[in-house]
N, C-alpha and C. Protein backbone atom coordinates (compact mmCIF):
# COMPACT_ATOMS: atom_id res chain seq x y z
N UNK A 1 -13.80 -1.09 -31.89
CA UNK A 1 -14.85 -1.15 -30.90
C UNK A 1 -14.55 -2.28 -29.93
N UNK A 2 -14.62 -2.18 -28.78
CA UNK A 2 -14.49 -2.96 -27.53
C UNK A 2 -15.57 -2.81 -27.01
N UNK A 3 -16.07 -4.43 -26.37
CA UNK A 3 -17.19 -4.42 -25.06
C UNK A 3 -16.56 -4.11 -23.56
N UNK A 4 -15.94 -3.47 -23.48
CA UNK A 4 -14.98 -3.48 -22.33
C UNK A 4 -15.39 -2.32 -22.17
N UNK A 5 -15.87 -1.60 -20.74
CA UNK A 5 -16.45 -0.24 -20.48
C UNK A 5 -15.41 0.55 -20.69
N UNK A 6 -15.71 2.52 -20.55
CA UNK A 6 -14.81 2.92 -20.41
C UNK A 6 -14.46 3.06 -19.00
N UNK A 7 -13.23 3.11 -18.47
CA UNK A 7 -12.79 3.98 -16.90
C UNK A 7 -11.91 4.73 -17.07
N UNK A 8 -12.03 5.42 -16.03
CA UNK A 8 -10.64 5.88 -15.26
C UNK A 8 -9.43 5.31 -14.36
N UNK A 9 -8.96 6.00 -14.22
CA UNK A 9 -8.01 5.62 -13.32
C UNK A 9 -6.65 6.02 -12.26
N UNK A 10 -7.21 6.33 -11.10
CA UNK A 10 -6.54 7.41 -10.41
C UNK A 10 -5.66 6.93 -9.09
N UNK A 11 -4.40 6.64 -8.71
CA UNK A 11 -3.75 6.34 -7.79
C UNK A 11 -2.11 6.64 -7.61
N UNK A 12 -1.96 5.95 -6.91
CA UNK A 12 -0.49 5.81 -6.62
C UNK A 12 0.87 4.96 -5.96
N UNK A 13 1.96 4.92 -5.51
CA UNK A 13 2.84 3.94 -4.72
C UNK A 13 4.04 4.36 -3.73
N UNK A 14 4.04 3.67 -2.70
CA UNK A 14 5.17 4.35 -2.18
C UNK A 14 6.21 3.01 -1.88
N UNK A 15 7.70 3.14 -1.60
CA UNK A 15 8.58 2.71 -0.99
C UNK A 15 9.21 2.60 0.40
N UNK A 16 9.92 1.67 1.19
CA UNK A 16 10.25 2.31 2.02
C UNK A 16 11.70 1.10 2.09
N UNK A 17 12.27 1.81 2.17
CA UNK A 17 13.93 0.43 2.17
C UNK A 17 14.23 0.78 3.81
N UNK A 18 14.27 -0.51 4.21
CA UNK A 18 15.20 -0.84 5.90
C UNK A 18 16.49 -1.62 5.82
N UNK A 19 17.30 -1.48 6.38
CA UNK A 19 18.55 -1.67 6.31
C UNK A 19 19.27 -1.95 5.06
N UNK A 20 19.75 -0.52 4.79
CA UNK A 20 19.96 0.01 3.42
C UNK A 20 19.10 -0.28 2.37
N UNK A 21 19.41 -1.57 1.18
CA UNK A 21 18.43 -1.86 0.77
C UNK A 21 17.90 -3.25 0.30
N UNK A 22 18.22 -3.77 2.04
CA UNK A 22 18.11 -5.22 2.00
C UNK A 22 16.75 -6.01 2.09
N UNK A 23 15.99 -4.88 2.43
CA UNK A 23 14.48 -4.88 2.91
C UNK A 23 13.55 -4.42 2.16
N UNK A 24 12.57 -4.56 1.48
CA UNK A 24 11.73 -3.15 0.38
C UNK A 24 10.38 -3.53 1.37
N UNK A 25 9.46 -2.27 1.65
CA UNK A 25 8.07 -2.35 1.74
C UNK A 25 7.60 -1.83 0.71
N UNK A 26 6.58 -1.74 0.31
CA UNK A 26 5.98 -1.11 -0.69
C UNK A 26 4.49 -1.32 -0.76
N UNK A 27 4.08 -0.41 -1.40
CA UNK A 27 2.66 -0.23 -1.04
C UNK A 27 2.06 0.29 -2.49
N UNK A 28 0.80 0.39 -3.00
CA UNK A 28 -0.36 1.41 -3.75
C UNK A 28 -1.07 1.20 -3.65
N UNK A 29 -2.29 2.31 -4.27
CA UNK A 29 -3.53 2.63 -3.69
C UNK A 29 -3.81 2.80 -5.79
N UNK A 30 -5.18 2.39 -5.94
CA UNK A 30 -5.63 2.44 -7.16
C UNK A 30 -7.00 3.17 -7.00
N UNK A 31 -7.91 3.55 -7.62
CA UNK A 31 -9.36 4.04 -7.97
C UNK A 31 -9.38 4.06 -9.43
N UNK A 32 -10.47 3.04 -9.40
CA UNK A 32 -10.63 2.39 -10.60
C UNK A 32 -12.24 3.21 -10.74
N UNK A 33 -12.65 4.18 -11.56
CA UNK A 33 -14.16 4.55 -11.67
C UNK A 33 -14.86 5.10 -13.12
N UNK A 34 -15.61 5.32 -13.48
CA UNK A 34 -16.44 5.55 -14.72
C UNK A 34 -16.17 6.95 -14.69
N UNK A 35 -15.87 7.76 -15.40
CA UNK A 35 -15.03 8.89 -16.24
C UNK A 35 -16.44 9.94 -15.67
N UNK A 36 -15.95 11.05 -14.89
CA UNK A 36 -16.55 11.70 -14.15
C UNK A 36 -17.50 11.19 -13.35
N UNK A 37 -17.00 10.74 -12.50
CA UNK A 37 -18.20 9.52 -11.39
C UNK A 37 -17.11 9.08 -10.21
N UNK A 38 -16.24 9.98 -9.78
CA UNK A 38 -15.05 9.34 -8.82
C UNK A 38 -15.42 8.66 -7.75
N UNK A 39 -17.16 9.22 -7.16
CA UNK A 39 -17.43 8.95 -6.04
C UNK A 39 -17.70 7.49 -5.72
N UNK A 40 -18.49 6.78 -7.67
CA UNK A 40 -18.52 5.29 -7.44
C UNK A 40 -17.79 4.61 -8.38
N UNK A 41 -17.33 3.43 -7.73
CA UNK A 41 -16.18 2.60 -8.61
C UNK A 41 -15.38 1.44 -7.53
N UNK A 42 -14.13 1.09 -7.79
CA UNK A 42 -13.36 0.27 -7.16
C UNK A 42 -12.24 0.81 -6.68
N UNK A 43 -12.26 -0.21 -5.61
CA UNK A 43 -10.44 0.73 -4.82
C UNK A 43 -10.04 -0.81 -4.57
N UNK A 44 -8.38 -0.75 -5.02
CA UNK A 44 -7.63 -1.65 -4.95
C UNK A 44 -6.38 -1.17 -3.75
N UNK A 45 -6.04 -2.30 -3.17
CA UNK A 45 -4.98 -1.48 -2.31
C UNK A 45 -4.02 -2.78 -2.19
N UNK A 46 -2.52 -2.74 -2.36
CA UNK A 46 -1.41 -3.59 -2.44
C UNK A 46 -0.76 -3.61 -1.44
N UNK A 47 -0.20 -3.73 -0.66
CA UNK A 47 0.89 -4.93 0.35
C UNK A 47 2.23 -5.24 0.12
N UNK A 48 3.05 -5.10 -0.01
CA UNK A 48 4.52 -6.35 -0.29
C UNK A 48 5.69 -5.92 0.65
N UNK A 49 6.54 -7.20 0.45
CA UNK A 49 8.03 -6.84 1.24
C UNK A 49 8.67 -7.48 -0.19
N UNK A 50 9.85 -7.47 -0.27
CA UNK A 50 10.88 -7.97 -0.83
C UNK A 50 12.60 -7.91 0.15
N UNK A 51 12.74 -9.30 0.20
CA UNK A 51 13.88 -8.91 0.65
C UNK A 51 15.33 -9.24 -0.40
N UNK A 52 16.05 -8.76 -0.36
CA UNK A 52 17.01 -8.56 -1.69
C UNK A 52 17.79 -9.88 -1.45
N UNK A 53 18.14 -10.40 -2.61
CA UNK A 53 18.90 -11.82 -2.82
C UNK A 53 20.27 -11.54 -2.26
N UNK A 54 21.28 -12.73 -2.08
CA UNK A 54 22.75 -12.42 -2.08
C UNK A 54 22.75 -13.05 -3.19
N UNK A 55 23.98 -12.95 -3.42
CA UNK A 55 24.75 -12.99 -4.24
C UNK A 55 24.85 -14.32 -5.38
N UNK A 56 24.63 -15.21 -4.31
CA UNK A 56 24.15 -16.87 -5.46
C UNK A 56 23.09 -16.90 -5.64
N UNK A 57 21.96 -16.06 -5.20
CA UNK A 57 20.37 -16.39 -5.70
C UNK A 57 20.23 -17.29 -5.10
N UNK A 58 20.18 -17.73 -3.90
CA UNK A 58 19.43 -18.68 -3.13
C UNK A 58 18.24 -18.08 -2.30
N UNK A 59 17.99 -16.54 -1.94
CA UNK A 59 16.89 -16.33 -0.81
C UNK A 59 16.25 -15.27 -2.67
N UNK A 60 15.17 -15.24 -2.03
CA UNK A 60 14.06 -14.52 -2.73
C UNK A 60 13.41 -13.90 -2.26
């Protein structure tokens, strides 16, 4: 038994690499809601870049 409600949980992510794959965007979308109730609940939505290291690990 848990005090922790039940949910759902319905979303997804996408990619996108620019110059080859030195660049990452990336993105998802979440819906966080009470198990047949889609209409109310939480929406999370993510952001990022990454740009790829060389070779000594100096950029991040």
């Amino acid at each position: 038994m848990t005090s922790m409600p039940d949910k759902d949980e319905l979303g997804g992510g996408l990619n996108y690499y620019f110059f080859g794959h030195n660049l990452k965007l990336q993105g998802d979308y979440f819906r966080s809601f009470t198990p047949g109730a889609l209409n109310t609940g939480a929406d999370l939505l993510r952001l990022g870049s990454r740009r790829r290291c060389d070779r000594r690990g100096d950029h991040e």
